[in-house]
N, C-alpha and C. Protein backbone atom coordinates (compact mmCIF):
# COMPACT_ATOMS: atom_id res chain seq x y z
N UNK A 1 -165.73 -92.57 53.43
CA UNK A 1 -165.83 -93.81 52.69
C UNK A 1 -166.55 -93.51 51.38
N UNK A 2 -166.08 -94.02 50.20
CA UNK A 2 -166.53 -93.59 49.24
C UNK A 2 -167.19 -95.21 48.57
N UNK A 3 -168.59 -95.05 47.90
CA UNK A 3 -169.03 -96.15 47.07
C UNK A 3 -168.34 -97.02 46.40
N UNK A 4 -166.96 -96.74 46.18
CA UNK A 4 -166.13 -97.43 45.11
C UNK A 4 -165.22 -98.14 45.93
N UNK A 5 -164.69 -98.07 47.43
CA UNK A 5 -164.36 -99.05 48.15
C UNK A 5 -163.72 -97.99 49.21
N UNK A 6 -162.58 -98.56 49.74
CA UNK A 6 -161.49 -97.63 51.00
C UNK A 6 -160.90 -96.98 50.20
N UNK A 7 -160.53 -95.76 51.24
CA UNK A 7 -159.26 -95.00 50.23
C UNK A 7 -157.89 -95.62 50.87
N UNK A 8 -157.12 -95.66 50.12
CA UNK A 8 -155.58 -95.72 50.11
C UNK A 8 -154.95 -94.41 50.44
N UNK A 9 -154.14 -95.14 51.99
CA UNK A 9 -153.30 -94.80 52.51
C UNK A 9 -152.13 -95.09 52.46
N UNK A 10 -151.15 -93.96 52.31
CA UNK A 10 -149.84 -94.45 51.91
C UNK A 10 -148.84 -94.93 52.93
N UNK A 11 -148.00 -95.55 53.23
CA UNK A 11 -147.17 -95.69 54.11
C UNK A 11 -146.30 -94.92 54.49
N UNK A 12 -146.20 -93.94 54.31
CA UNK A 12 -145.70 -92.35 54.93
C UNK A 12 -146.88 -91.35 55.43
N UNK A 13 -148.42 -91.58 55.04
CA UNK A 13 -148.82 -91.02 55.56
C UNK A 13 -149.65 -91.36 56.71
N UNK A 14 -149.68 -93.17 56.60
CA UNK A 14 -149.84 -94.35 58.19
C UNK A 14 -148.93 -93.46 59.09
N UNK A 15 -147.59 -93.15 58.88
CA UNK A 15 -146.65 -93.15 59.44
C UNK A 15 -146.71 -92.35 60.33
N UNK A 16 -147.13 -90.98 59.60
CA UNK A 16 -147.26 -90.04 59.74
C UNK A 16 -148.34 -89.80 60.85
N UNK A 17 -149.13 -90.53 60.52
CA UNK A 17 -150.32 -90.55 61.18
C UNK A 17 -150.39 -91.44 62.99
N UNK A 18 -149.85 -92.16 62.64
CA UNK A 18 -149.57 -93.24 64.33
C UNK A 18 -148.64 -91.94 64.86
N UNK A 19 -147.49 -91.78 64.09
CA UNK A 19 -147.00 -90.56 65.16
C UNK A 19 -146.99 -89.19 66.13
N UNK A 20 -148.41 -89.14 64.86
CA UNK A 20 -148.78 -88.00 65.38
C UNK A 20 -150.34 -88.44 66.64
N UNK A 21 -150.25 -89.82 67.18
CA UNK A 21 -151.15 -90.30 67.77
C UNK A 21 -152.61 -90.17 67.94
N UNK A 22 -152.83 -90.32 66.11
CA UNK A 22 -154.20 -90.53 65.36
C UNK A 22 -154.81 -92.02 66.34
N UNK A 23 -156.05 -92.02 66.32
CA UNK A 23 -156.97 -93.48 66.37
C UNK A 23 -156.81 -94.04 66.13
N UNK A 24 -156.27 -94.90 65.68
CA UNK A 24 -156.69 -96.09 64.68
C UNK A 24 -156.29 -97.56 64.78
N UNK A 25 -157.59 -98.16 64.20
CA UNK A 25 -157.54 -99.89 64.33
C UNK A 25 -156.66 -99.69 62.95
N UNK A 26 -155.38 -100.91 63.50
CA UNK A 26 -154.54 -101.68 62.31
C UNK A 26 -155.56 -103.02 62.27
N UNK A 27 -155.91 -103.22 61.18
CA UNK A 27 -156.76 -104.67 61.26
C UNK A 27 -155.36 -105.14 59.93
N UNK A 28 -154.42 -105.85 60.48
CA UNK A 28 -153.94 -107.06 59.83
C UNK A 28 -154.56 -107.88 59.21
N UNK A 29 -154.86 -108.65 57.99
CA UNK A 29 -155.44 -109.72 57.62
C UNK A 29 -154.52 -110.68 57.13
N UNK A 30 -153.09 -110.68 57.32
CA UNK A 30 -152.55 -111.38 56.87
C UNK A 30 -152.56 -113.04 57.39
N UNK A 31 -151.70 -113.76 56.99
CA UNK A 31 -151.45 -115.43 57.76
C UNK A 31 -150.96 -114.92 59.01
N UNK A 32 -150.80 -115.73 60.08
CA UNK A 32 -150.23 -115.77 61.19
C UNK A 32 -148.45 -115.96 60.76
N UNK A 33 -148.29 -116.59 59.98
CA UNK A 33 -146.48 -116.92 59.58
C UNK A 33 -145.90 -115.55 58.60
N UNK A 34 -147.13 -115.06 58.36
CA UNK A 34 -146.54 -113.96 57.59
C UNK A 34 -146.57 -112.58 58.43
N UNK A 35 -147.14 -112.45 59.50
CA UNK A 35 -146.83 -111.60 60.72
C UNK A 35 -145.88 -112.22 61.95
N UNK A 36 -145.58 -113.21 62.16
CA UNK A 36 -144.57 -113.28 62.35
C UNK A 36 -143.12 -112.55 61.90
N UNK A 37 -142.88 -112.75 60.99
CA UNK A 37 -141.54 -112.59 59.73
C UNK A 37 -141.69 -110.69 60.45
N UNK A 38 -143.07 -109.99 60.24
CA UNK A 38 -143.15 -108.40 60.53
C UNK A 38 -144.13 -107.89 60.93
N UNK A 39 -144.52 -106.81 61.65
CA UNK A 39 -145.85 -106.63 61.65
C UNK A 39 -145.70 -105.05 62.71
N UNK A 40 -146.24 -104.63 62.07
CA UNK A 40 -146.68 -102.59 63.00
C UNK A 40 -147.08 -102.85 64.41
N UNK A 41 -146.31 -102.37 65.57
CA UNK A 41 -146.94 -102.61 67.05
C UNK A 41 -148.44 -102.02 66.55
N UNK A 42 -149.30 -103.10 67.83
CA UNK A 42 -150.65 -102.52 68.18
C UNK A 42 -151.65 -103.04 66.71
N UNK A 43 -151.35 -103.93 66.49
CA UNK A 43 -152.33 -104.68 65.30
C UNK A 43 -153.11 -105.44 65.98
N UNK A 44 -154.47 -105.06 64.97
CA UNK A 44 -155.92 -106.41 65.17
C UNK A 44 -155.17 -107.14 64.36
N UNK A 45 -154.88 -108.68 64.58
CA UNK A 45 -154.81 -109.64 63.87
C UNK A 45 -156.00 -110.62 63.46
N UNK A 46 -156.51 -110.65 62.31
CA UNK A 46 -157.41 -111.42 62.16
C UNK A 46 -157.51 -111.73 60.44
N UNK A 47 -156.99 -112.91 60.34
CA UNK A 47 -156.62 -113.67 59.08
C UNK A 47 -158.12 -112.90 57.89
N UNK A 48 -157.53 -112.78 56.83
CA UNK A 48 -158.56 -112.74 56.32
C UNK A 48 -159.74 -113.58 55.95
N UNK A 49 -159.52 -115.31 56.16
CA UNK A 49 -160.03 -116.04 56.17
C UNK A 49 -161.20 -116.59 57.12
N UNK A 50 -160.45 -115.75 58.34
CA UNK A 50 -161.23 -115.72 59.65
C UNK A 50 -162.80 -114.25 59.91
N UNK A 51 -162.25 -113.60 58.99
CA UNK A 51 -163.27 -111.82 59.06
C UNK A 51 -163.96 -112.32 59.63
N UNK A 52 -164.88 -112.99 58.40
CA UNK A 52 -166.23 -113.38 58.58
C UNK A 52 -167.10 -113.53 60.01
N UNK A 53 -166.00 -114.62 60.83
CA UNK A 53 -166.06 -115.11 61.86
C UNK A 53 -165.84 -114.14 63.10
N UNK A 54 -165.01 -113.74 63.11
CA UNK A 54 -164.46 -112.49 63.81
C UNK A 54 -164.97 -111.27 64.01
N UNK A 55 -166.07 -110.49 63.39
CA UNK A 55 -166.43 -109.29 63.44
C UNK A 55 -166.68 -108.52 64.95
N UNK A 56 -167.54 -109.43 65.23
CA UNK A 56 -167.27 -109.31 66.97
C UNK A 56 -166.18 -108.03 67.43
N UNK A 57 -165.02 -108.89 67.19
CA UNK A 57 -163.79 -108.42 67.40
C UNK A 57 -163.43 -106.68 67.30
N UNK A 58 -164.85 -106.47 66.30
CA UNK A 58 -164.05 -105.18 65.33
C UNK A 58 -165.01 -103.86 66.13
N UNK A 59 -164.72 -102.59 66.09
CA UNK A 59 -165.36 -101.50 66.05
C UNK A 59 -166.05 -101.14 65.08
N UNK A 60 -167.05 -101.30 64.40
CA UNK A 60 -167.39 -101.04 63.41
C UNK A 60 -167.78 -99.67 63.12
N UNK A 61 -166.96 -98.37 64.02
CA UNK A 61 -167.27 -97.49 64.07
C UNK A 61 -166.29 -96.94 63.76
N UNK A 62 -164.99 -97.30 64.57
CA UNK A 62 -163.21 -96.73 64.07
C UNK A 62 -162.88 -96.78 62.94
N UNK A 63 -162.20 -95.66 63.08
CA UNK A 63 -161.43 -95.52 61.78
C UNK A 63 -160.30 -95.96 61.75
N UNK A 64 -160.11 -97.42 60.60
CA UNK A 64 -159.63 -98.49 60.07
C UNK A 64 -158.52 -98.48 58.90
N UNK A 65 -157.86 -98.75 59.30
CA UNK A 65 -156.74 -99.37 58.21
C UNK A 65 -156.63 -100.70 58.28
N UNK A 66 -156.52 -101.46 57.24
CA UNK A 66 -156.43 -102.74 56.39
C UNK A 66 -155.12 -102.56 55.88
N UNK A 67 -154.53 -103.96 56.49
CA UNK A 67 -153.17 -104.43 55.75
C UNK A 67 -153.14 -105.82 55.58
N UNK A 68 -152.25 -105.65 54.42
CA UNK A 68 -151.56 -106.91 54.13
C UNK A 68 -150.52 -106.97 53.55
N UNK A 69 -149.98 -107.89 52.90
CA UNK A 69 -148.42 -108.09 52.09
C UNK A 69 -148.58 -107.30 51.03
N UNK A 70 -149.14 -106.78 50.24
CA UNK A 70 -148.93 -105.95 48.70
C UNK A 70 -149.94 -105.48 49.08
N UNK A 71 -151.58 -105.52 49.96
CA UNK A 71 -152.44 -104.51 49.97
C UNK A 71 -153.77 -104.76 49.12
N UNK A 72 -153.84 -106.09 48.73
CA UNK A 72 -155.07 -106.85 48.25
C UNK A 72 -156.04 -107.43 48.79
N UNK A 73 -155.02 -108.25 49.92
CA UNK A 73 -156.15 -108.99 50.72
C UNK A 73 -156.45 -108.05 51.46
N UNK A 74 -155.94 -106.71 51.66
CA UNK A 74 -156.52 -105.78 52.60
C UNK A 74 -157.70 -105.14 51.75
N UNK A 75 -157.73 -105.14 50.75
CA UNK A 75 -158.70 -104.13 49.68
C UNK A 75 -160.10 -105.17 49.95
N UNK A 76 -159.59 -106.38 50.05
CA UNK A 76 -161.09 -107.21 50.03
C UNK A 76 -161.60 -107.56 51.24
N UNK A 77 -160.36 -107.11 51.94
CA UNK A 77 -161.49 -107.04 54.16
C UNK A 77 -162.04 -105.88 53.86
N UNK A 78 -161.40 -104.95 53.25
CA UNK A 78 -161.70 -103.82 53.45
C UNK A 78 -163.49 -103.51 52.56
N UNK A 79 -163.52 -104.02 51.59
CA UNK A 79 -164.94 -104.03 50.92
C UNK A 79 -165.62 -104.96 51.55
N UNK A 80 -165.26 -106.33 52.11
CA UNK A 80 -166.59 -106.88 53.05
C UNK A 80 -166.79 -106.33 53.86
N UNK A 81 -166.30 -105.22 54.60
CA UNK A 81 -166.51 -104.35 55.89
C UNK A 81 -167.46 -103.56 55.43
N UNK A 82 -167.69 -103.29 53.99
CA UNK A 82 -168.40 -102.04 53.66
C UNK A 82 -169.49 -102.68 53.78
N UNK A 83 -169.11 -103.94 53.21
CA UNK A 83 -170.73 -104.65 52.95
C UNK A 83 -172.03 -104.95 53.94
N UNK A 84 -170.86 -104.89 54.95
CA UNK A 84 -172.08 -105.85 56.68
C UNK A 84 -171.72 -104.41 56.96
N UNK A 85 -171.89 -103.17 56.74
CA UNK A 85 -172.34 -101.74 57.22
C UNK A 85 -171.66 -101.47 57.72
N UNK A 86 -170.18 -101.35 57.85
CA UNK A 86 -169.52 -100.78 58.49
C UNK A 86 -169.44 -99.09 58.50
N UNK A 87 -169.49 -98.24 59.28
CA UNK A 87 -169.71 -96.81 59.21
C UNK A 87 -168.12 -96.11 59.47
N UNK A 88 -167.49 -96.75 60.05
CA UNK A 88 -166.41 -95.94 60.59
C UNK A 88 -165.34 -95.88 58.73
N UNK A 89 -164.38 -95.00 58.78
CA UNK A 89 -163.57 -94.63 57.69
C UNK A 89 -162.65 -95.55 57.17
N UNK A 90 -163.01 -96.03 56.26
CA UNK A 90 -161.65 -97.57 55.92
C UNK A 90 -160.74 -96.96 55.21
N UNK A 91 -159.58 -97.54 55.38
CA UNK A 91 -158.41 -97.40 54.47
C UNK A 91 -157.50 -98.75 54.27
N UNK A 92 -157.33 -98.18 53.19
CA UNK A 92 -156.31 -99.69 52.88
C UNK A 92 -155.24 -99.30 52.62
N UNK A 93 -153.89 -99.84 53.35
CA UNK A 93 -152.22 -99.49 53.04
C UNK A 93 -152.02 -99.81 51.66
N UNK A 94 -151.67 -98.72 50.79
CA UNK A 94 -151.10 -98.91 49.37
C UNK A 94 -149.78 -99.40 49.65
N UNK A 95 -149.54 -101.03 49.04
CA UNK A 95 -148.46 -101.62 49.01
C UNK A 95 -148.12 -102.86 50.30
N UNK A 96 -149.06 -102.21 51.16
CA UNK A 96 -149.28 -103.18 51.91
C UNK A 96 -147.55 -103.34 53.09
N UNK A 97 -147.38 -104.24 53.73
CA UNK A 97 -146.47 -104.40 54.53
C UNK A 97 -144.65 -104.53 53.72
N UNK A 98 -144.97 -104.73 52.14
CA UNK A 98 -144.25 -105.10 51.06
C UNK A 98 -143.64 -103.41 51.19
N UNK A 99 -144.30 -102.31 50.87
CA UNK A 99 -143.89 -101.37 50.77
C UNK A 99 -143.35 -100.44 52.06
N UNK A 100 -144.44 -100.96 53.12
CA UNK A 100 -143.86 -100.02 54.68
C UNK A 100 -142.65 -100.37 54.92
N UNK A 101 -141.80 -101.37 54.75
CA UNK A 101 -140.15 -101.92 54.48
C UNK A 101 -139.77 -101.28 53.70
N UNK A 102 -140.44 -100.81 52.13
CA UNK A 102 -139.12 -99.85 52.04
C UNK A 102 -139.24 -98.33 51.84
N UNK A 103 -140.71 -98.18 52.35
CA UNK A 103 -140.64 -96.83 52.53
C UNK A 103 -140.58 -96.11 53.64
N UNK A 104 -140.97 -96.74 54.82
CA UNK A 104 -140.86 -96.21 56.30
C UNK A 104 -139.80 -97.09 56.99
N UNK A 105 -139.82 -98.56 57.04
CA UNK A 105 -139.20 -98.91 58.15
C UNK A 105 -138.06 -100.02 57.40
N UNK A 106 -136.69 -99.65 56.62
CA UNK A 106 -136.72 -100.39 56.25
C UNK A 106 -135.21 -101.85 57.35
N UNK A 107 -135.81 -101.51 58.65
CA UNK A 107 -135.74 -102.70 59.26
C UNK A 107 -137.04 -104.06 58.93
N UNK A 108 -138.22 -103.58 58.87
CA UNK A 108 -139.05 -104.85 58.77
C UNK A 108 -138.48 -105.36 58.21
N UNK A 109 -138.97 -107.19 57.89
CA UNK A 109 -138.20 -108.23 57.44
C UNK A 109 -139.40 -107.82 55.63
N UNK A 110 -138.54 -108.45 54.96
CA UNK A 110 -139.56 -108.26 53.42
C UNK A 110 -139.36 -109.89 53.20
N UNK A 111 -140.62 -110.32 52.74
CA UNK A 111 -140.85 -111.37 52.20
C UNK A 111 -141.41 -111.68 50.91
């Protein structure tokens, strides 16, 4: 984890990475209607609106990937995580669920 926020992970190298049956928390932050439409088996779902509320929920020790639709609202779970001390390794999907459609899976639905 670096001072300046998560690093970005690309969606070939997520890919890469679940397959090769790495660790890792998917923490979703998207809407509930917008995971519907798509979403990576084996996701934390927890709105970004909800974090706050939710931490409970989280490992604050795993090493984390943050998603969302383009990869913003994941950049800003991903820096309040830093903030309430999170230790484990954040990453945020560059492009978010927008791009894993058309760079890995392009069955997901794109919205």
């Amino acid at each position: 984890m670096t001072a300046t926020g998560p690093k970005p992970i690309s969606p070939k190298e997520l890919a890469a990475r679940l397959e090769r049956g790495d660790e890792l928390v998917l923490l979703d932050v998207r809407e509930p209607g917008e995971v519907a439409i798509c979403a990576l088996p084996g996701i934390l779902h927890i709105p970004l609106g909800e974090l706050s509320v939710r931490l409970t929920e989280l490992d604050l020790d795993a090493e984390t990937v943050c998603i969302c639709h383009h990869g913003i609202r994941s950049a800003h779970a991903a820096a309040a995580l830093q903030q309430i001390g999170f230790d484990g390794q954040l990453w945020n999907l560059s492009g978010g669920m927008d791009r894993w459609s058309t760079d890995v899976d392009p069955s997901a639905r794109r919205y």
